[in-house]
C-alpha atoms as a PDB file:
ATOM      1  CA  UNK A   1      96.046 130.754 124.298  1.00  0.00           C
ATOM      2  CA  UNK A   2      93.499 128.546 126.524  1.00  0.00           C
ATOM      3  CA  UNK A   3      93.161 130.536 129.391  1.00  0.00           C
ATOM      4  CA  UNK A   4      90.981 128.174 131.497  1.00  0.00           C
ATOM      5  CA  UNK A   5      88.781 124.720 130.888  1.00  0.00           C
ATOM      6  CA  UNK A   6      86.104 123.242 132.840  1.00  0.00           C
ATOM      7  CA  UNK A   7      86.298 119.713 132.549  1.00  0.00           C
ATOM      8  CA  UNK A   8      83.149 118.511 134.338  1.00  0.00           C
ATOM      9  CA  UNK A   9      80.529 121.230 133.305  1.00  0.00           C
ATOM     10  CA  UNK A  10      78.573 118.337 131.943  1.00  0.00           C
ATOM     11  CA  UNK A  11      78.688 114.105 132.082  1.00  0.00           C
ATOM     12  CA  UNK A  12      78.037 114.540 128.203  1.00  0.00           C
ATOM     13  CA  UNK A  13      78.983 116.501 125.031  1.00  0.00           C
ATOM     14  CA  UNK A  14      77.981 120.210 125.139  1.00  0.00           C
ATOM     15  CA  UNK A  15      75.921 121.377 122.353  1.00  0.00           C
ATOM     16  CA  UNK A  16      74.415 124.407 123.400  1.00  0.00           C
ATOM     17  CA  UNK A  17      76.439 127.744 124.316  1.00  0.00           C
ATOM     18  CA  UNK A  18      74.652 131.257 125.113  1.00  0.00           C
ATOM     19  CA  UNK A  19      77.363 133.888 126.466  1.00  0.00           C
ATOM     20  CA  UNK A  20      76.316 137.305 128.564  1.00  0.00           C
ATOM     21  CA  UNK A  21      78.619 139.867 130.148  1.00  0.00           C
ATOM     22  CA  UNK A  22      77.691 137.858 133.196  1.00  0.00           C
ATOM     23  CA  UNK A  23      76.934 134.382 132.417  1.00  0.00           C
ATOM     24  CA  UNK A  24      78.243 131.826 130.368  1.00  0.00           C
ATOM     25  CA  UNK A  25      74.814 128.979 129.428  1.00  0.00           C
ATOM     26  CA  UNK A  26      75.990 125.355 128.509  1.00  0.00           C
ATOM     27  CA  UNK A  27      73.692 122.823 127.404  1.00  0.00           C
ATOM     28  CA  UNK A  28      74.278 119.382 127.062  1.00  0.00           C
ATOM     29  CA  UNK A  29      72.856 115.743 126.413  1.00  0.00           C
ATOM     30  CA  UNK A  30      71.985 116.111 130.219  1.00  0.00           C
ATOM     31  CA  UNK A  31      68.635 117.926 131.561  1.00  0.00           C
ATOM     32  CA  UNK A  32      70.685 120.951 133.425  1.00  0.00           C
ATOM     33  CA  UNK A  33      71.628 124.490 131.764  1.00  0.00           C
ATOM     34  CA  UNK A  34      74.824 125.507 133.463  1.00  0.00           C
ATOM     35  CA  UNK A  35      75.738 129.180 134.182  1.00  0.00           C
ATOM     36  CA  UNK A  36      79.291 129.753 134.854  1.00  0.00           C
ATOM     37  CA  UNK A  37      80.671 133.499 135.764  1.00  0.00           C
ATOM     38  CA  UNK A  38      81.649 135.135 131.868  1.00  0.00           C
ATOM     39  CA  UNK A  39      84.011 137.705 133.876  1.00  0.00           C
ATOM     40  CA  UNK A  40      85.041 135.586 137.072  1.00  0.00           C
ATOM     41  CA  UNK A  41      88.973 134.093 135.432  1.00  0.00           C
ATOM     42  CA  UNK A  42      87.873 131.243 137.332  1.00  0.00           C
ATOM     43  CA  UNK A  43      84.582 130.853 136.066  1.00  0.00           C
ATOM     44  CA  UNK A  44      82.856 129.270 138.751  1.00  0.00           C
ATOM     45  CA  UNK A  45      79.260 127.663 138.974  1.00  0.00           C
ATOM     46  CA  UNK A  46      77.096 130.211 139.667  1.00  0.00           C
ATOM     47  CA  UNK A  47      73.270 128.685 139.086  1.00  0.00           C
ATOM     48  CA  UNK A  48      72.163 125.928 137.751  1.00  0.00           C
ATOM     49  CA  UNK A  49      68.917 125.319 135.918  1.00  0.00           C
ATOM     50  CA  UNK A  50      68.238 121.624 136.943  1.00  0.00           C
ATOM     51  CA  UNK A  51      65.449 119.210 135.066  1.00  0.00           C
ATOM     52  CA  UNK A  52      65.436 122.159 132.121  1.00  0.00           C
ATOM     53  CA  UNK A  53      65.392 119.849 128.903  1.00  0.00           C
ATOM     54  CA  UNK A  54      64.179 116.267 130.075  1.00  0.00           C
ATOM     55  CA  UNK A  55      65.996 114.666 127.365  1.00  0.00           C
ATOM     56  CA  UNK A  56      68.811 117.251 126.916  1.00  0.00           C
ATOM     57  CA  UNK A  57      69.610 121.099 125.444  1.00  0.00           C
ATOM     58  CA  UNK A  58      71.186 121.247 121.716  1.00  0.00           C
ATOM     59  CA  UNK A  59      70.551 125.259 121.272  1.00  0.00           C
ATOM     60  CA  UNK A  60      70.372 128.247 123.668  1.00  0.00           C
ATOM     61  CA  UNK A  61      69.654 131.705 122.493  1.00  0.00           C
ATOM     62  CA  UNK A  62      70.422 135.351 124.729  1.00  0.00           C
ATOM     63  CA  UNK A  63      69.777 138.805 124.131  1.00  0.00           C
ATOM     64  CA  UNK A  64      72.516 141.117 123.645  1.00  0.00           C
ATOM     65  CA  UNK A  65      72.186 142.912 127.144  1.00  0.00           C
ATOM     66  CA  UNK A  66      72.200 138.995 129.112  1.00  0.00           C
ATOM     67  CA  UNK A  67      68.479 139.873 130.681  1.00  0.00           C
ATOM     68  CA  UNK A  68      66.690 137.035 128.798  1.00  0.00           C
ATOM     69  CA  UNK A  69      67.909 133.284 127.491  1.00  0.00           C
ATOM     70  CA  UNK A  70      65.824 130.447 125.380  1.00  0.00           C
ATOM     71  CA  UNK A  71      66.578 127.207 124.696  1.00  0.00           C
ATOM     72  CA  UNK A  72      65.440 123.947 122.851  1.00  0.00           C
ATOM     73  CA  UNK A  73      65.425 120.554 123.753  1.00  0.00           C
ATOM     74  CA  UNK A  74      65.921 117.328 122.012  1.00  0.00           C
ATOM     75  CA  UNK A  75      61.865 115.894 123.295  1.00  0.00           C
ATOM     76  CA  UNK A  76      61.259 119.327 120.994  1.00  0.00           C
ATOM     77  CA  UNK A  77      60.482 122.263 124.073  1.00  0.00           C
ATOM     78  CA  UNK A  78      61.199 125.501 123.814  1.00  0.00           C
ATOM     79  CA  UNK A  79      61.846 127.664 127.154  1.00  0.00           C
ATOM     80  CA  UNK A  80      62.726 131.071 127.943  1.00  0.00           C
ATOM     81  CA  UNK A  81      64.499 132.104 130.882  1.00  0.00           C
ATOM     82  CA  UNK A  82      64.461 135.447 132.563  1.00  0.00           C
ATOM     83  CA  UNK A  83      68.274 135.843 133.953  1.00  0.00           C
ATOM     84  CA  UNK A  84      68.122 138.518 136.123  1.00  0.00           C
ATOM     85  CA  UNK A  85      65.386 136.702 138.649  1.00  0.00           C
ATOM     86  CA  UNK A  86      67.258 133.377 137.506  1.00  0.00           C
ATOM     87  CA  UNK A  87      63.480 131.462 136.664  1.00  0.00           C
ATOM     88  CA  UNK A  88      61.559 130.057 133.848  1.00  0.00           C
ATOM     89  CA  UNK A  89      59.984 132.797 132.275  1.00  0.00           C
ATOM     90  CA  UNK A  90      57.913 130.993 129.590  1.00  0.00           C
ATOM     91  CA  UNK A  91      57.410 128.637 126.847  1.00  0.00           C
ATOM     92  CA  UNK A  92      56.358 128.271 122.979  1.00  0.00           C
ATOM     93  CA  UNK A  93      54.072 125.639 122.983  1.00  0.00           C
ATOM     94  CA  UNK A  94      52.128 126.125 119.781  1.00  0.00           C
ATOM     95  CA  UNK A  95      53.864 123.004 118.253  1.00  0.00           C
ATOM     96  CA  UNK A  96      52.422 119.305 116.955  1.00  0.00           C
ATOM     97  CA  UNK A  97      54.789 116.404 116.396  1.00  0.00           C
ATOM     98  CA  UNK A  98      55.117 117.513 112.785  1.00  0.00           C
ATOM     99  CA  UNK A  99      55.847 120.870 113.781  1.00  0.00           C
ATOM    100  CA  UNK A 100      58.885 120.374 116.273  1.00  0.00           C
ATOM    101  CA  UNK A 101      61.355 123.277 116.982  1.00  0.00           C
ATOM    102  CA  UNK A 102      64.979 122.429 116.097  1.00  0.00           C
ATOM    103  CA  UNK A 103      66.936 125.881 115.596  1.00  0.00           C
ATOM    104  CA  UNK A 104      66.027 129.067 117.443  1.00  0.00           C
ATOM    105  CA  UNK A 105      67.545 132.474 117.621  1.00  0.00           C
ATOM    106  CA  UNK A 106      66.835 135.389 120.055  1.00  0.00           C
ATOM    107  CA  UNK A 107      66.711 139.223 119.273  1.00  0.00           C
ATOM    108  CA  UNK A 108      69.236 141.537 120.369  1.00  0.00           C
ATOM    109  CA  UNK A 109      66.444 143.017 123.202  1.00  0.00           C
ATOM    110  CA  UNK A 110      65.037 139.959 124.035  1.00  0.00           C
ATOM    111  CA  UNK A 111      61.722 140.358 122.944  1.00  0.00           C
ATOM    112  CA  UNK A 112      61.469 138.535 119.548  1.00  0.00           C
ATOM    113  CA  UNK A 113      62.134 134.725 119.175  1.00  0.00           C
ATOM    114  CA  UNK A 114      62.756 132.990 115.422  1.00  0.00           C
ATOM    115  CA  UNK A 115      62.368 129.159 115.536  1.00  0.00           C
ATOM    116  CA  UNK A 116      63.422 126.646 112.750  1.00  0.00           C
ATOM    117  CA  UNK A 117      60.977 123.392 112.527  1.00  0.00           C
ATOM    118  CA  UNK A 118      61.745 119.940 111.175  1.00  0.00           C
ATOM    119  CA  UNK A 119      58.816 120.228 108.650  1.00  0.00           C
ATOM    120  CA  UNK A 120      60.662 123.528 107.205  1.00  0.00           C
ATOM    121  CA  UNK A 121      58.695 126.532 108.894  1.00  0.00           C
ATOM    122  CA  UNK A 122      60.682 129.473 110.330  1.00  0.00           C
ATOM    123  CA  UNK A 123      58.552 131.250 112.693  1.00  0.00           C
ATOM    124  CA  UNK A 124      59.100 134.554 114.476  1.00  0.00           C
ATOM    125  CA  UNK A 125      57.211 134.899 118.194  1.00  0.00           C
ATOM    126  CA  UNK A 126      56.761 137.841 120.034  1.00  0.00           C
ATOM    127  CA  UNK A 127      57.666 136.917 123.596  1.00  0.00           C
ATOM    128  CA  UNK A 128      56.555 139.724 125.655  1.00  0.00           C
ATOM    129  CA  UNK A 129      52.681 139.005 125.060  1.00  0.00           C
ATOM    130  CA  UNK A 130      50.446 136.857 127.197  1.00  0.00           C
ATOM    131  CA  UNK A 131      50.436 134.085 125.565  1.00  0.00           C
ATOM    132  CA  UNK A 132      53.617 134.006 123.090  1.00  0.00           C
ATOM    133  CA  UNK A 133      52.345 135.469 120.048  1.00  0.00           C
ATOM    134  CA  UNK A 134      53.310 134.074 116.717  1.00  0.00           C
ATOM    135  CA  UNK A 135      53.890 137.080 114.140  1.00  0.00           C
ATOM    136  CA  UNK A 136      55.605 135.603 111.065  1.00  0.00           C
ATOM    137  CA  UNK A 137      54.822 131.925 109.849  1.00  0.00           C
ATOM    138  CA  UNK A 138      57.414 131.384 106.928  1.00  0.00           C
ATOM    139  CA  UNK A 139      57.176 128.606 104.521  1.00  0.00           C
ATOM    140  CA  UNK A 140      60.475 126.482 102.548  1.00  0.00           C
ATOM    141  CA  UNK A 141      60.505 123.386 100.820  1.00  0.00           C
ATOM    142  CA  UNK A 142      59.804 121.367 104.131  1.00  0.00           C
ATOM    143  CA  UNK A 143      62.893 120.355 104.580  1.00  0.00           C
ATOM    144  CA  UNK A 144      64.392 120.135 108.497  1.00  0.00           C
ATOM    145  CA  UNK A 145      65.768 123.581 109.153  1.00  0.00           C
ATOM    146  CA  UNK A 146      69.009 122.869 110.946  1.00  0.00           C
ATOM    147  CA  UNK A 147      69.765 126.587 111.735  1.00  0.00           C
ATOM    148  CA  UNK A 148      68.097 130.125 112.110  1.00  0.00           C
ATOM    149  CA  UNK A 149      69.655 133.676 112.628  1.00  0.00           C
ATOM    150  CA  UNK A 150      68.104 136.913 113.472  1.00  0.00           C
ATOM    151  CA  UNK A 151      70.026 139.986 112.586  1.00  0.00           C
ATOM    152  CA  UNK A 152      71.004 143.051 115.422  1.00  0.00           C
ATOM    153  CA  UNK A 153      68.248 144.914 114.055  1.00  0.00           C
ATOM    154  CA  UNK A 154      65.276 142.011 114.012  1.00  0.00           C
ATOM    155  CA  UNK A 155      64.104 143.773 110.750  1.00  0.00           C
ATOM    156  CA  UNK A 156      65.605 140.022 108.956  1.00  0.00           C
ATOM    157  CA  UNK A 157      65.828 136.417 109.912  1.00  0.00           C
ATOM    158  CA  UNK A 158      67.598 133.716 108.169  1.00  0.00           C
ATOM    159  CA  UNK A 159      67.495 129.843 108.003  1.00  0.00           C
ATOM    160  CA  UNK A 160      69.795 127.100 107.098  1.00  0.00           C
ATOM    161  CA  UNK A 161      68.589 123.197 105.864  1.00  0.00           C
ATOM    162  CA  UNK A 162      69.532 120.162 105.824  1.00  0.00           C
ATOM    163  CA  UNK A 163      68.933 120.220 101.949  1.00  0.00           C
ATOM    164  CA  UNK A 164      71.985 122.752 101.852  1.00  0.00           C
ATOM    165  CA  UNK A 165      69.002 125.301 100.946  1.00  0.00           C
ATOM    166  CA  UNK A 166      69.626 128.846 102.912  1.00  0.00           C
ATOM    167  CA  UNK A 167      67.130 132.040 102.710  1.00  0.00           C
ATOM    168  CA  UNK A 168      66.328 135.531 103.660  1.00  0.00           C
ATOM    169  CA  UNK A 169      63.271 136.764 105.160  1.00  0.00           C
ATOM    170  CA  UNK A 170      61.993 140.499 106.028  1.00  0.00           C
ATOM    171  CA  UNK A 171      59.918 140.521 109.107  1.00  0.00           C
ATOM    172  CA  UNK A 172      59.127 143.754 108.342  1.00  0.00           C
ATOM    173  CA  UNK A 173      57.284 142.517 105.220  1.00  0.00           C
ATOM    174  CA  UNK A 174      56.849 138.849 105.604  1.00  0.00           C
ATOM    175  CA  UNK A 175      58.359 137.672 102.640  1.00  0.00           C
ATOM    176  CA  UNK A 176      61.222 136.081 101.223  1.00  0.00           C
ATOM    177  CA  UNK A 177      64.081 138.078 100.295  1.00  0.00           C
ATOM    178  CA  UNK A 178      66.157 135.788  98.553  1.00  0.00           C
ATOM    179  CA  UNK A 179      67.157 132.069  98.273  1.00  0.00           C
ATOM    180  CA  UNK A 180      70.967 131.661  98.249  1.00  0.00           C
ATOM    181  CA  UNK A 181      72.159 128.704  96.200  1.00  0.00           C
ATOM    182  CA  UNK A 182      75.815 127.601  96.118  1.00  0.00           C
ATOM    183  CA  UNK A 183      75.039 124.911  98.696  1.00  0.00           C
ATOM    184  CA  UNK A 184      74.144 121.077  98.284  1.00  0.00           C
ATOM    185  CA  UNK A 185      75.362 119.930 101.784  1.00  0.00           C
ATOM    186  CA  UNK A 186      73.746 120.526 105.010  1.00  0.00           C
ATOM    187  CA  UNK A 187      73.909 123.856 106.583  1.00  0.00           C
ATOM    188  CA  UNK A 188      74.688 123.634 110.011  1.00  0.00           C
ATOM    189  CA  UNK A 189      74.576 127.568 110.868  1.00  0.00           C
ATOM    190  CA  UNK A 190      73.957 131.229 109.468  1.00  0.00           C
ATOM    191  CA  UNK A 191      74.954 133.946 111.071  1.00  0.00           C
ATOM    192  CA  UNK A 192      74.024 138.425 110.345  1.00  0.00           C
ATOM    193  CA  UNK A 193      77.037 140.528 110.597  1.00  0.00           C
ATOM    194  CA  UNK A 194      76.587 143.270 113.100  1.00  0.00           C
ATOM    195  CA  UNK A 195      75.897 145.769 110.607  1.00  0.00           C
ATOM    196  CA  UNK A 196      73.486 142.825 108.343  1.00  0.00           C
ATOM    197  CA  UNK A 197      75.269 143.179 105.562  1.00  0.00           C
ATOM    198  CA  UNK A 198      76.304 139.840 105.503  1.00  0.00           C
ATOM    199  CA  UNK A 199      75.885 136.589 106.274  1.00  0.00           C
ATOM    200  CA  UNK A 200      78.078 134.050 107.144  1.00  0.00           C
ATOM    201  CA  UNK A 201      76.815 130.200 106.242  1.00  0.00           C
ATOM    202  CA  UNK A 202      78.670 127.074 107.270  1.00  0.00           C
ATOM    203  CA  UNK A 203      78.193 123.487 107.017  1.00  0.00           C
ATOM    204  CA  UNK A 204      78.710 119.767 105.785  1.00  0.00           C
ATOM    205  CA  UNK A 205      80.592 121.526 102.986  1.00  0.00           C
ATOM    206  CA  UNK A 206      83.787 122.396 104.844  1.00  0.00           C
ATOM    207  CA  UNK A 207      84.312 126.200 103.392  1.00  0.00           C
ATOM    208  CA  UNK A 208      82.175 129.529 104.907  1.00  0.00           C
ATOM    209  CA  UNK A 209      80.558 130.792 102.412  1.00  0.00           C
ATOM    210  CA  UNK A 210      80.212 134.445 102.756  1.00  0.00           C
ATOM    211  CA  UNK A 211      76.748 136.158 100.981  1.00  0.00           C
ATOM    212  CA  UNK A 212      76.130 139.847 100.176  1.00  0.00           C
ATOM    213  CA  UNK A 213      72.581 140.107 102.349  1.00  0.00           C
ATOM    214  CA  UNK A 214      71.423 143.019  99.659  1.00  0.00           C
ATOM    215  CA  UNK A 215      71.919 141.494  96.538  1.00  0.00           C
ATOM    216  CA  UNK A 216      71.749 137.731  97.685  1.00  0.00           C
ATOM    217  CA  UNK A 217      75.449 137.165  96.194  1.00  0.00           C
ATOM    218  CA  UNK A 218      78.170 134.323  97.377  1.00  0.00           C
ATOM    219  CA  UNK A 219      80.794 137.125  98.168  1.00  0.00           C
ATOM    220  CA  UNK A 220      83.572 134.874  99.242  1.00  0.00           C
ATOM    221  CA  UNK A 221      84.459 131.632 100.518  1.00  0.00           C
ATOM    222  CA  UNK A 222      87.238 131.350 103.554  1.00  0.00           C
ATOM    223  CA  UNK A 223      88.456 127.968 102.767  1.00  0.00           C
ATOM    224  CA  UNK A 224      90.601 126.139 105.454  1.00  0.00           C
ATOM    225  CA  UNK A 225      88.216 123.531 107.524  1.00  0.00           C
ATOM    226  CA  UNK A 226      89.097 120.051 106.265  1.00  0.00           C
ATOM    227  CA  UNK A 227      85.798 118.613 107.986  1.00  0.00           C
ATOM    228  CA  UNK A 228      82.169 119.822 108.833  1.00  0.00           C
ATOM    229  CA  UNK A 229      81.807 123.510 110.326  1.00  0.00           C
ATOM    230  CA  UNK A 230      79.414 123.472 113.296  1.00  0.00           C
ATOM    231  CA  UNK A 231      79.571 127.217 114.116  1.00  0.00           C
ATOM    232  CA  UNK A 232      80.022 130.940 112.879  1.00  0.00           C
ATOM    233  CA  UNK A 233      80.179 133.341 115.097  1.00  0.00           C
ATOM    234  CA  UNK A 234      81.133 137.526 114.521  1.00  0.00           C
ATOM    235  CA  UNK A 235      83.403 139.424 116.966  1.00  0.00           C
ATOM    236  CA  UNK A 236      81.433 142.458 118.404  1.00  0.00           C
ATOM    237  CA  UNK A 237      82.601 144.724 115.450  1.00  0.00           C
ATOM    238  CA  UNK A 238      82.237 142.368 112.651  1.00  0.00           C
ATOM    239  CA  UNK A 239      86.230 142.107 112.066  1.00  0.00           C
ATOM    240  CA  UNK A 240      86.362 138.831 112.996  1.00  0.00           C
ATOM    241  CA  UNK A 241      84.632 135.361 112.617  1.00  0.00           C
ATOM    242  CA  UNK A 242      85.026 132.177 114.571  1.00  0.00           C
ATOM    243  CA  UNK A 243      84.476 129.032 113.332  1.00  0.00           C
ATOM    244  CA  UNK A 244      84.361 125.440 115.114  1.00  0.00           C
ATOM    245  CA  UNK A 245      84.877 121.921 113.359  1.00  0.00           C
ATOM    246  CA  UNK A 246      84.112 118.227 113.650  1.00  0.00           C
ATOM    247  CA  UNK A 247      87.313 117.965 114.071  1.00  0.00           C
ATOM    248  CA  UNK A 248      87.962 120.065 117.192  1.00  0.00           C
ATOM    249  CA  UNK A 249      89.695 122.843 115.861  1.00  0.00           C
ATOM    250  CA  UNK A 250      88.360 126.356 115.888  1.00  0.00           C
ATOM    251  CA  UNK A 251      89.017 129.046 113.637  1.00  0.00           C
ATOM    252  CA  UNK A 252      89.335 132.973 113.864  1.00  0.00           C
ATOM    253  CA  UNK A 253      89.262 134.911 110.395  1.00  0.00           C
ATOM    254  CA  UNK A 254      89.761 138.193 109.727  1.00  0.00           C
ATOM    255  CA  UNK A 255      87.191 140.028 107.446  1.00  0.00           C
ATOM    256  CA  UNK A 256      89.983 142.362 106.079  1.00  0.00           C
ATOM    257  CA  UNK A 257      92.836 139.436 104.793  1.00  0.00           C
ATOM    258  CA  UNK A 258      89.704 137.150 104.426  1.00  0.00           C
ATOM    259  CA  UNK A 259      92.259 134.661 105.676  1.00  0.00           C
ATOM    260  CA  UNK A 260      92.592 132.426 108.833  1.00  0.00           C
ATOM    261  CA  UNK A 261      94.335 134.454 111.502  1.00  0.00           C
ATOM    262  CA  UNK A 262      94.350 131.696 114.342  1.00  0.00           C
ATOM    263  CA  UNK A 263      93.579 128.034 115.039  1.00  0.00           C
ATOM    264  CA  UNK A 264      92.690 126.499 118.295  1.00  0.00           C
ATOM    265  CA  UNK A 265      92.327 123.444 119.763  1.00  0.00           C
ATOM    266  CA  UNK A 266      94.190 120.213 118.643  1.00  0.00           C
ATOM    267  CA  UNK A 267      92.050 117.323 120.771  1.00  0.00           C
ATOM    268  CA  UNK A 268      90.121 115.965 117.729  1.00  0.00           C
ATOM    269  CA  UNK A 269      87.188 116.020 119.424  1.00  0.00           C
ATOM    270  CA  UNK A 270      83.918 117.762 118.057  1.00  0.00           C
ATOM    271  CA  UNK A 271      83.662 121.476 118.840  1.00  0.00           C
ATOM    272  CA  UNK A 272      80.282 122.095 118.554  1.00  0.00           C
ATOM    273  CA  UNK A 273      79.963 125.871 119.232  1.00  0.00           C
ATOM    274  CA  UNK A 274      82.336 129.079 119.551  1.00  0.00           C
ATOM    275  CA  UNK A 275      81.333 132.456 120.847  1.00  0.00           C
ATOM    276  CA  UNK A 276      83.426 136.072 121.525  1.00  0.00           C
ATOM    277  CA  UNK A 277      83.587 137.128 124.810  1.00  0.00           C
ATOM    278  CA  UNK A 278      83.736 140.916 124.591  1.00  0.00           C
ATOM    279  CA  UNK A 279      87.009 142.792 126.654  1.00  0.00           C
ATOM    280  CA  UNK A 280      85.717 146.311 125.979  1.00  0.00           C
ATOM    281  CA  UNK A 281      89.118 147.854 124.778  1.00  0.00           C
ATOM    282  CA  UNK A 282      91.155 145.191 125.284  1.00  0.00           C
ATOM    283  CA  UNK A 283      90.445 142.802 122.579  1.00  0.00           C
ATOM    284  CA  UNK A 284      88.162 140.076 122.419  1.00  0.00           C
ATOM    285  CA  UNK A 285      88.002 136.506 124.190  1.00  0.00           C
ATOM    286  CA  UNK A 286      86.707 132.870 122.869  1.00  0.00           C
ATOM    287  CA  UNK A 287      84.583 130.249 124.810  1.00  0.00           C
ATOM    288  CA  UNK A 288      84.149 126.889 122.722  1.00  0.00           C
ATOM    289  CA  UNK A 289      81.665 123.934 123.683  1.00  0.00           C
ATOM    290  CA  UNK A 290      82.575 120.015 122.861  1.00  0.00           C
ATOM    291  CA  UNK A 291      84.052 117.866 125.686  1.00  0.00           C
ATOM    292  CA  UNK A 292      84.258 120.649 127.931  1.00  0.00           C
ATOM    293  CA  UNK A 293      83.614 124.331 128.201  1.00  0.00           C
ATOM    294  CA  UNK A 294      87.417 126.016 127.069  1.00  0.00           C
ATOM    295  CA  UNK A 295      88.049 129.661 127.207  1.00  0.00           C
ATOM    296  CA  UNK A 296      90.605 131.683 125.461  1.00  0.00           C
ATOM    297  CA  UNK A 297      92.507 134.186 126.299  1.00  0.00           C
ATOM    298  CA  UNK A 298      92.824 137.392 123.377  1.00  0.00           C
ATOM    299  CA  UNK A 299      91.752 134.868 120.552  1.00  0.00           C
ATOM    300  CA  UNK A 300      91.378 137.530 117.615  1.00  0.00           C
ATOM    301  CA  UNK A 301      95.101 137.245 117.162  1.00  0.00           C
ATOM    302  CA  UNK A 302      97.638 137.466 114.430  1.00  0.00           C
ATOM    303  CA  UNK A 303      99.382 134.233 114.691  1.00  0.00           C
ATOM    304  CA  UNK A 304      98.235 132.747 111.461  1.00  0.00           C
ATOM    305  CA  UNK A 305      96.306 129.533 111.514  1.00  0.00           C
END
């Protein structure tokens, strides 16, 4: 059940969410990142990173412990932001206008950064060097690269396209693992499981299609979305995924039934990202971007969808 919505947190559509234990990031068509209280019921405005994106934030990134955020912006920047002393922290510069950033993902510790490109290259930076270092420099088909994912570990990243093409790199190696077929649509996200076994793939295409990360098999599909998917996200223990929609609804799913569990959200407008908000031992919370910033309350349910 919706537990509390900010209406205001923006004066346009939210496309970027990044949740901590402490802070919950929104990004939006507008140049401020807002950081609302994750724990407060109330979530309240607790900083706000003004003038952040000139022309607007469409992805933010954070590391598992909440100590580090990056995000992208539409004029093609990418900034990282050190939350504990609340300040920029840094940038990734090493771009040309053939070369812009689209899709980032941060590791668990912070340290590592994977960026998706419009020309096709997935890149892996080390952040904690003077400058940025670039480490891995991973070529496609150079096609746009919609959406990136770096699993718990780091050891593999992952990259969705606008050509429906997905693949699988090893950073520990530097090449390509495997390139997943199945998909002709756009791929608007991937996403590890917590243990990387598997990864979760969404898009223009309306099902998830679930892949085997070892063997670089289509698993399963959990079919219910009657629109394009926006989002995956996995619960903390990789029981659950959430999924959000074009047309405003989000969905939880549970790994074991491989079935829809619950639906939320009837306003038919675009939800653009979903994200668990950990309870330690009490379950598991949703936040949702679109329109507004909407949380909910114990959102791994059993009311089926």
């Amino acid at each position: 059940m919706v537990s509390h919505t900010i209406e205001n947190a923006h004066h346009s559509s939210i496309y970027a969410l990044g949740v901590t234990p402490q802070y919950t990031l929104s990004g939006s068509g507008a140049s401020a990142i807002k950081l609302h209280s994750t724990s407060d019921p109330e979530h309240p405005l607790l900083h706000s990173f003004d003038n952040a994106h000139k022309l607007g934030c469409h992805h933010i990134s954070v590391s598992k412990q909440g100590k580090r955020a990056v995000s992208s912006g539409f004029e093609g920047s990418i900034r990282i932001w050190d939350l504990e002393n609340l300040e920029l922290n840094g940038e990734i510069s090493d771009f040309n206008k053939n070369d812009r950033v689209w899709a980032i993902s941060l590791s668990s510790d912070g340290s590592h950064c994977l960026t998706g490109s419009h020309n096709g290259h997935i890149k892996l930076w080390h952040l904690d060097s003077n400058p940025v270092t670039k480490l891995r420099d991973y070529e496609t088909k150079n096609v746009f690269a919609i959406c990136v994912d770096l699993s718990l570990d780091g050891k593999l990243a992952a990259s969705g396209h606008e050509s429906g093409g997905v693949y699988v790199f090893s950073n520990e190696t530097g090449r390509m693992l495997h390139s997943l077929t199945g998909l002709i649509k756009p791929v608007r996200a991937v996403a590890f499981s917590p243990s990387g076994k598997l990864l979760a793939v969404c898009g223009d295409f309306q099902v998830i299609a679930i892949y085997d990360v070892q063997s670089g098999e289509q698993v399963f599909n959990l079919v219910g979305h009657t629109t394009w998917v926006f989002s995956v996200t996995w619960s903390e223990a990789g029981q659950f995924l959430a999924s959000s929609s074009f047309d405003g609804k989000t969905k939880v799913w549970s790994m074991d039934s491989r079935s829809c569990v619950t639906t939320l959200g009837e306003s038919g407008k675009p939800v653009f990202k979903a994200s668990f908000v950990p309870r330690y031992g009490t379950g598991e919370d949703l936040v949702t971007v679109g329109p507004h910033i909407t949380y909910y309350r114990e959102a791994s349910g059993t009311a089926k969808g």
